[in-house]
Protein backbone atom coordinates (compact mmCIF):
# COMPACT_ATOMS: atom_id res chain seq x y z
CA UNK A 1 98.53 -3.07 70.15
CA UNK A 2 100.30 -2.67 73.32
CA UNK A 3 97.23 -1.18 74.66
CA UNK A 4 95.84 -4.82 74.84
CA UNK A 5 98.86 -5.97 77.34
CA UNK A 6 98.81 -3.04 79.95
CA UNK A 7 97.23 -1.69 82.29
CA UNK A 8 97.22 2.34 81.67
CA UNK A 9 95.31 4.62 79.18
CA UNK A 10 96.78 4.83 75.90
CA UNK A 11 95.86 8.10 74.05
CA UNK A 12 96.68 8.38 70.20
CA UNK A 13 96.83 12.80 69.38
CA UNK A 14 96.94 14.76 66.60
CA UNK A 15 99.38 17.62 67.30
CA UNK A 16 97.88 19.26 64.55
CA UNK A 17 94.49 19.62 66.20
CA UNK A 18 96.03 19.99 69.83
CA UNK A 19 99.00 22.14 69.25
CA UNK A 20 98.75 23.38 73.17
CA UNK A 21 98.86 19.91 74.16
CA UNK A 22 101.89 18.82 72.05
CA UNK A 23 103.69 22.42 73.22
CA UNK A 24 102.89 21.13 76.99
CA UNK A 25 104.50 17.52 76.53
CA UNK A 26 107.35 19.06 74.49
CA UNK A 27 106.94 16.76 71.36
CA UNK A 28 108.93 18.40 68.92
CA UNK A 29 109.08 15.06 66.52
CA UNK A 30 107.30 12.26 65.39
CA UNK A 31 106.08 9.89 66.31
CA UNK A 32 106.60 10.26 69.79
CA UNK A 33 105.37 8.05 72.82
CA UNK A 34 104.99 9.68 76.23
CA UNK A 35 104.20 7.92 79.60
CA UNK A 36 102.49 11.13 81.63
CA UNK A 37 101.84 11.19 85.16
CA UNK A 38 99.49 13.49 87.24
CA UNK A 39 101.24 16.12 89.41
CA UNK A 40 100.31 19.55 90.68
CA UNK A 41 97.17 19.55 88.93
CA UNK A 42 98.74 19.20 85.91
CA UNK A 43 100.64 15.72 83.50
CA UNK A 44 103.91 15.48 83.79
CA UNK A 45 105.99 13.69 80.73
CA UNK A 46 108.39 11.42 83.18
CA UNK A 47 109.78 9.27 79.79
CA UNK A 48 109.24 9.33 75.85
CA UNK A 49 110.60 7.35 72.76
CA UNK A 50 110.74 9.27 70.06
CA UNK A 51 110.90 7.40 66.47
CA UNK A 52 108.89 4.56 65.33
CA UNK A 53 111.32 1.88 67.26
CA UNK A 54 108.53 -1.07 68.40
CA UNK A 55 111.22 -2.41 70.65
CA UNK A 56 112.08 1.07 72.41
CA UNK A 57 108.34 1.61 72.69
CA UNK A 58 107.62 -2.10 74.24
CA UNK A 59 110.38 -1.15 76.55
CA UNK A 60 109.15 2.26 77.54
CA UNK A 61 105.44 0.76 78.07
CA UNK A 62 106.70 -2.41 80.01
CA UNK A 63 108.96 -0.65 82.27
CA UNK A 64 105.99 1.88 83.01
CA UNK A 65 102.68 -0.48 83.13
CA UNK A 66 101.93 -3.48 84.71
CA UNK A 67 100.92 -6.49 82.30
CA UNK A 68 97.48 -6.55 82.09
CA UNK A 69 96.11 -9.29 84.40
CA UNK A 70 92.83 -10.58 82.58
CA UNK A 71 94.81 -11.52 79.27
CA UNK A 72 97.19 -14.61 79.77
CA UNK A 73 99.42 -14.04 76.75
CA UNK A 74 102.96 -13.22 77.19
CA UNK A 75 104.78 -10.92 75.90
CA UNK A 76 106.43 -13.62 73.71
CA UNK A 77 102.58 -14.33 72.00
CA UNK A 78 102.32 -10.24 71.79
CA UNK A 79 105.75 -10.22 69.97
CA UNK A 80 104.23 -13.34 67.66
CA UNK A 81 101.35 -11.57 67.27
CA UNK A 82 103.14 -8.41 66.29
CA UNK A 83 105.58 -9.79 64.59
CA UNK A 84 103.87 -8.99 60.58
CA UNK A 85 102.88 -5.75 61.60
């Protein structure tokens, strides 16, 4: 998971269960990935990839996140890794 290669908090949600939630980060498909910022008191969607596109997600997180600095892999050994799933 690209959870284990970045820094950040990655939060999985069921729109069904949070409708409000969805409503506020404008998801209208899915599966969508959002990278939310704090602002006013309130997140803020500043990018999404909608669709189940690994590569359009690995390029939303990595141009968001910093690598995480306690795992040596690259992201070559995450694609490996990846690469049956």
């Amino acid at each position: 998971a690209l959870s284990g290669f970045y820094e950040g908090t990655f939060l999985k949600m069921d729109v069904d269960e949070c409708p409000d939630s969805a409503d506020d980060a404008a998801i209208q498909a899915l599966p969508t990935l959002c990278v939310m910022v704090p602002s006013e008191g309130k997140w803020e969607v500043i990018a999404r990839a909608v669709g189940a596109n690994r590569r359009d997600w690995e390029n939303l997180v990595a141009t968001h996140s910093m690598p995480r600095q306690a795992d040596s892999r690259s992201s070559n050994e995450y694609n490996e890794s990846e690469k049956d799933k």
